[in-house]
C-alpha atoms as a PDB file:
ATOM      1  CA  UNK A   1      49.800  10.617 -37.717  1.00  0.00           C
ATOM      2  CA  UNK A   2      46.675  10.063 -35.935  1.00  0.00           C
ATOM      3  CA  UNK A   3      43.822   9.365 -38.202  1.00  0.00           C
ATOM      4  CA  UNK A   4      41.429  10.082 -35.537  1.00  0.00           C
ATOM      5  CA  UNK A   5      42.697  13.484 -35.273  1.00  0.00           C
ATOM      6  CA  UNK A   6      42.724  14.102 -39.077  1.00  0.00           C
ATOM      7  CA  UNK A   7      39.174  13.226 -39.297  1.00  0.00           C
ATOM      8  CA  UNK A   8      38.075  16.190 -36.933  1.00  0.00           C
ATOM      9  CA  UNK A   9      40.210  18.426 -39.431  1.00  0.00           C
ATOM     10  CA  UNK A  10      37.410  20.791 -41.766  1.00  0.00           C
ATOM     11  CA  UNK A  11      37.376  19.308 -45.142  1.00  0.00           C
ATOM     12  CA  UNK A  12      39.584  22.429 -47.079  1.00  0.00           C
ATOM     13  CA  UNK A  13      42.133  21.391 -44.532  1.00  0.00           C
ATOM     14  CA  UNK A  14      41.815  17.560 -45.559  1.00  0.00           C
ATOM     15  CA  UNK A  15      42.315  19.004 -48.851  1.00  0.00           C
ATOM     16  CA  UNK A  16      45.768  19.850 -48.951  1.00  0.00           C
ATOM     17  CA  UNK A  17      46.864  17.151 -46.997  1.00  0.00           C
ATOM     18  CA  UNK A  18      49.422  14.231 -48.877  1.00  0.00           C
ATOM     19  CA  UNK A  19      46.772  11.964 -50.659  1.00  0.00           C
ATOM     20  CA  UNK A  20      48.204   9.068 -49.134  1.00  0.00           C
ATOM     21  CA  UNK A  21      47.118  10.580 -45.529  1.00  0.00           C
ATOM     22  CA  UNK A  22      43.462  11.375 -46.961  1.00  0.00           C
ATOM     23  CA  UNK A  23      43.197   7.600 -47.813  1.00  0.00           C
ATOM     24  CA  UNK A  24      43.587   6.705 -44.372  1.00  0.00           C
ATOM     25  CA  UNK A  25      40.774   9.057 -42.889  1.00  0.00           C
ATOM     26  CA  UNK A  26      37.037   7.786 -42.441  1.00  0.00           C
ATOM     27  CA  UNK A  27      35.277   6.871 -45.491  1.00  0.00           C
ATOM     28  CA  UNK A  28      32.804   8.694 -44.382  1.00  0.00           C
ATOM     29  CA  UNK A  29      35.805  11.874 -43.956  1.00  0.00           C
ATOM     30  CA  UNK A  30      36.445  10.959 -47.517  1.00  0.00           C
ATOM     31  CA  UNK A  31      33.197  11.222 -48.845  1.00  0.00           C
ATOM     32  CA  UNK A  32      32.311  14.579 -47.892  1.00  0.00           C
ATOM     33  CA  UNK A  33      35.382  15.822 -50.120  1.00  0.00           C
ATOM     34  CA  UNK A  34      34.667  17.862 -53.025  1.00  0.00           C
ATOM     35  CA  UNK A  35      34.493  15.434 -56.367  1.00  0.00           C
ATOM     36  CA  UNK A  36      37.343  17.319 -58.063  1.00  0.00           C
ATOM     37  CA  UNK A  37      39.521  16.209 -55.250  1.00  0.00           C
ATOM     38  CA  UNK A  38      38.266  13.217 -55.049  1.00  0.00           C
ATOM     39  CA  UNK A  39      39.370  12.555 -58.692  1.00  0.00           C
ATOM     40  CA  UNK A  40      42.510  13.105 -58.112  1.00  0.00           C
ATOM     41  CA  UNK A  41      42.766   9.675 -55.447  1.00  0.00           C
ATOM     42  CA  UNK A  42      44.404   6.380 -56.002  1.00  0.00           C
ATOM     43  CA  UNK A  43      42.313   3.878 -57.013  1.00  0.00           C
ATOM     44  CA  UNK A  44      42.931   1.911 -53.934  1.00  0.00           C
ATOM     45  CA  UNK A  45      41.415   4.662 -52.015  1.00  0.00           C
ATOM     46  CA  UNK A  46      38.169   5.408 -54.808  1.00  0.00           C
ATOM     47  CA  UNK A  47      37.688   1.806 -54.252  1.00  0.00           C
ATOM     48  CA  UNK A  48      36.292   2.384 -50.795  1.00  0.00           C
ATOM     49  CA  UNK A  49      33.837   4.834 -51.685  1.00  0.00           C
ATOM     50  CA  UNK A  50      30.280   4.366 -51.893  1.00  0.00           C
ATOM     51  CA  UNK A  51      28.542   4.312 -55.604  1.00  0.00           C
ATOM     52  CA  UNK A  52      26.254   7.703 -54.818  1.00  0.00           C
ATOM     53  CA  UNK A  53      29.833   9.314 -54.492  1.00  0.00           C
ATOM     54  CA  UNK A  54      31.227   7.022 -57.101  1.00  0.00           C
ATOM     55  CA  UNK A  55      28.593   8.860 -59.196  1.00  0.00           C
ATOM     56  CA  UNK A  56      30.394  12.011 -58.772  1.00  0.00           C
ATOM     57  CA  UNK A  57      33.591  11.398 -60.056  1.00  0.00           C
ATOM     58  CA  UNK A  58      35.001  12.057 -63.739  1.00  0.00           C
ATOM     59  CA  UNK A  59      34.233   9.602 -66.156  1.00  0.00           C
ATOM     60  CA  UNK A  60      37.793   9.239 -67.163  1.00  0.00           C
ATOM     61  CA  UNK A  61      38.116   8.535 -63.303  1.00  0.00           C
ATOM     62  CA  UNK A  62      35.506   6.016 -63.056  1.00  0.00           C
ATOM     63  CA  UNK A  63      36.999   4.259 -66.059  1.00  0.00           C
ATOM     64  CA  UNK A  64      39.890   3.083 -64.727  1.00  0.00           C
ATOM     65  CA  UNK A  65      38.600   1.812 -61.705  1.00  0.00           C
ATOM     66  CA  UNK A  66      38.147  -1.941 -61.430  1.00  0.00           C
ATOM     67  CA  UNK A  67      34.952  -3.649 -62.974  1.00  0.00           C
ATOM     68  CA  UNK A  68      34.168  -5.020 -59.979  1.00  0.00           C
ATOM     69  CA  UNK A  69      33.758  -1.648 -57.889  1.00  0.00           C
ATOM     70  CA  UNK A  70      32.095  -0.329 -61.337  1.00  0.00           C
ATOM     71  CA  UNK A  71      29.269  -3.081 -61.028  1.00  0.00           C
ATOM     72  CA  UNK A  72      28.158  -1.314 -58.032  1.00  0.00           C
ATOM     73  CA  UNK A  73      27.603   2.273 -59.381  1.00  0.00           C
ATOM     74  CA  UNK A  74      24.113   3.588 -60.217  1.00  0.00           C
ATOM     75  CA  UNK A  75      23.278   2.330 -64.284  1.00  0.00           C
ATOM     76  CA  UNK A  76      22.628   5.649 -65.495  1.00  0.00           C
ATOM     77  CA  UNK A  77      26.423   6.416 -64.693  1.00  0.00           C
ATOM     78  CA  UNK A  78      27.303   3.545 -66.272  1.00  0.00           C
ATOM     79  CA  UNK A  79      25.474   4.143 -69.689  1.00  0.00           C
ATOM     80  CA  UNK A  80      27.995   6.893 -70.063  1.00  0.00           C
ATOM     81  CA  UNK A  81      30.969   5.434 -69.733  1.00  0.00           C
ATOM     82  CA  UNK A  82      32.947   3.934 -73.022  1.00  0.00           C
ATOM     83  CA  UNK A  83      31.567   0.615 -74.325  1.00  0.00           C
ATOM     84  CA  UNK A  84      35.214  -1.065 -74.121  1.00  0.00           C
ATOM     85  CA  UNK A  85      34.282  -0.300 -70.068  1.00  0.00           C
ATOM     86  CA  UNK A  86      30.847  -1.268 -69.962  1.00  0.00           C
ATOM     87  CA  UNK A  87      31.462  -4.829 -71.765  1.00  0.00           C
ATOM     88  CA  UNK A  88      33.985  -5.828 -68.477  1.00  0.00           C
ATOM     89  CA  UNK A  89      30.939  -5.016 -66.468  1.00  0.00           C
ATOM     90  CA  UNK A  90      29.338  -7.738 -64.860  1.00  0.00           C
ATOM     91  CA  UNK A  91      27.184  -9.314 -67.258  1.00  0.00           C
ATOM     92  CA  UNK A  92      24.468  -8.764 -64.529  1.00  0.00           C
ATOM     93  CA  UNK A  93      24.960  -5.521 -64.272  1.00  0.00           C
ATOM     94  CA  UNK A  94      24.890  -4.729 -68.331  1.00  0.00           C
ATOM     95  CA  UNK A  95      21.945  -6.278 -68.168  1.00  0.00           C
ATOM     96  CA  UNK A  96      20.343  -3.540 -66.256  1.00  0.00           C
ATOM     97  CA  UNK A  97      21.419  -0.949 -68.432  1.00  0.00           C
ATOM     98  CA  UNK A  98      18.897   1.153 -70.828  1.00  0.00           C
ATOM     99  CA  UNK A  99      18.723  -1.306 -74.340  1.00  0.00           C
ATOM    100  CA  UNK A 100      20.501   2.009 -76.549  1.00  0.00           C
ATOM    101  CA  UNK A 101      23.253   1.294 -74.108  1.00  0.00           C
ATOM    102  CA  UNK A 102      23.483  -2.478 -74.679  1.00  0.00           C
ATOM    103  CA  UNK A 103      22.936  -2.582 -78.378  1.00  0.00           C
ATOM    104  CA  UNK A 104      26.110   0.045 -78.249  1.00  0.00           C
ATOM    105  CA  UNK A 105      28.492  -2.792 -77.065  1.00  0.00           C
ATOM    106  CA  UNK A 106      30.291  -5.154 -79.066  1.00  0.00           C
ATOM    107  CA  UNK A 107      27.481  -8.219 -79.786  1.00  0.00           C
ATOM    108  CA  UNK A 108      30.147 -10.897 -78.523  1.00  0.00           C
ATOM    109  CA  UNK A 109      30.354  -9.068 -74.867  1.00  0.00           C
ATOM    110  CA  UNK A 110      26.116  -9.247 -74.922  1.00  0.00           C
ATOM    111  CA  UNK A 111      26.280 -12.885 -75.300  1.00  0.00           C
ATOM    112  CA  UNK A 112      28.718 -13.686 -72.936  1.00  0.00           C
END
């Protein structure tokens, strides 16, 4: 179909479209989804969003999602996640992170 049509749709009618079809809509379509749907996406599609949205997903969502789309989500998301996620964080990006958070890791993925 049409994406450009789909995007005009009113987002509980994006809602109960096929998933695949909602990853082809806008981003910015996407993003004004409620987070519970959103959860429910591929990670292809999650991929796409931006981190303020990012923010709003599960933490069991956000976990699976690649490192590198994880390095871009606000830190005090990140602090919650598991440690095992946080240490494939860019080593950057731990570094930003409050020092509970860091000492919490593993001392080999600090030193990296």
């Amino acid at each position: 179909p049409d994406t450009s049509v789909l995007n005009q749709l009113s987002i509980p009618v994006i809602e109960t479209l096929n998933k695949t079809v909602v990853c082809k809509l806008d981003i910015s379509v996407i993003e004004q989804l409620d987070p519970t749907f959103l959860d429910t996406l591929d990670n292809d599609c999650l991929s796409l969003l931006t981190p303020p949205v990012l923010a709003k997903l599960k933490l069991e969502v956000l976990e699976a999602l690649d490192p590198s789309i994880l390095n871009k989500v606000d830190g005090n998301v990140l602090a919650k996640l598991k440690p095992a996620v946080i240490e494939k964080l860019d080593p950057t990006v731990i570094g930003k992170l409050q020092p509970q958070v860091i000492e919490s890791l593993r001392p080999a993925a600090t030193l990296r």
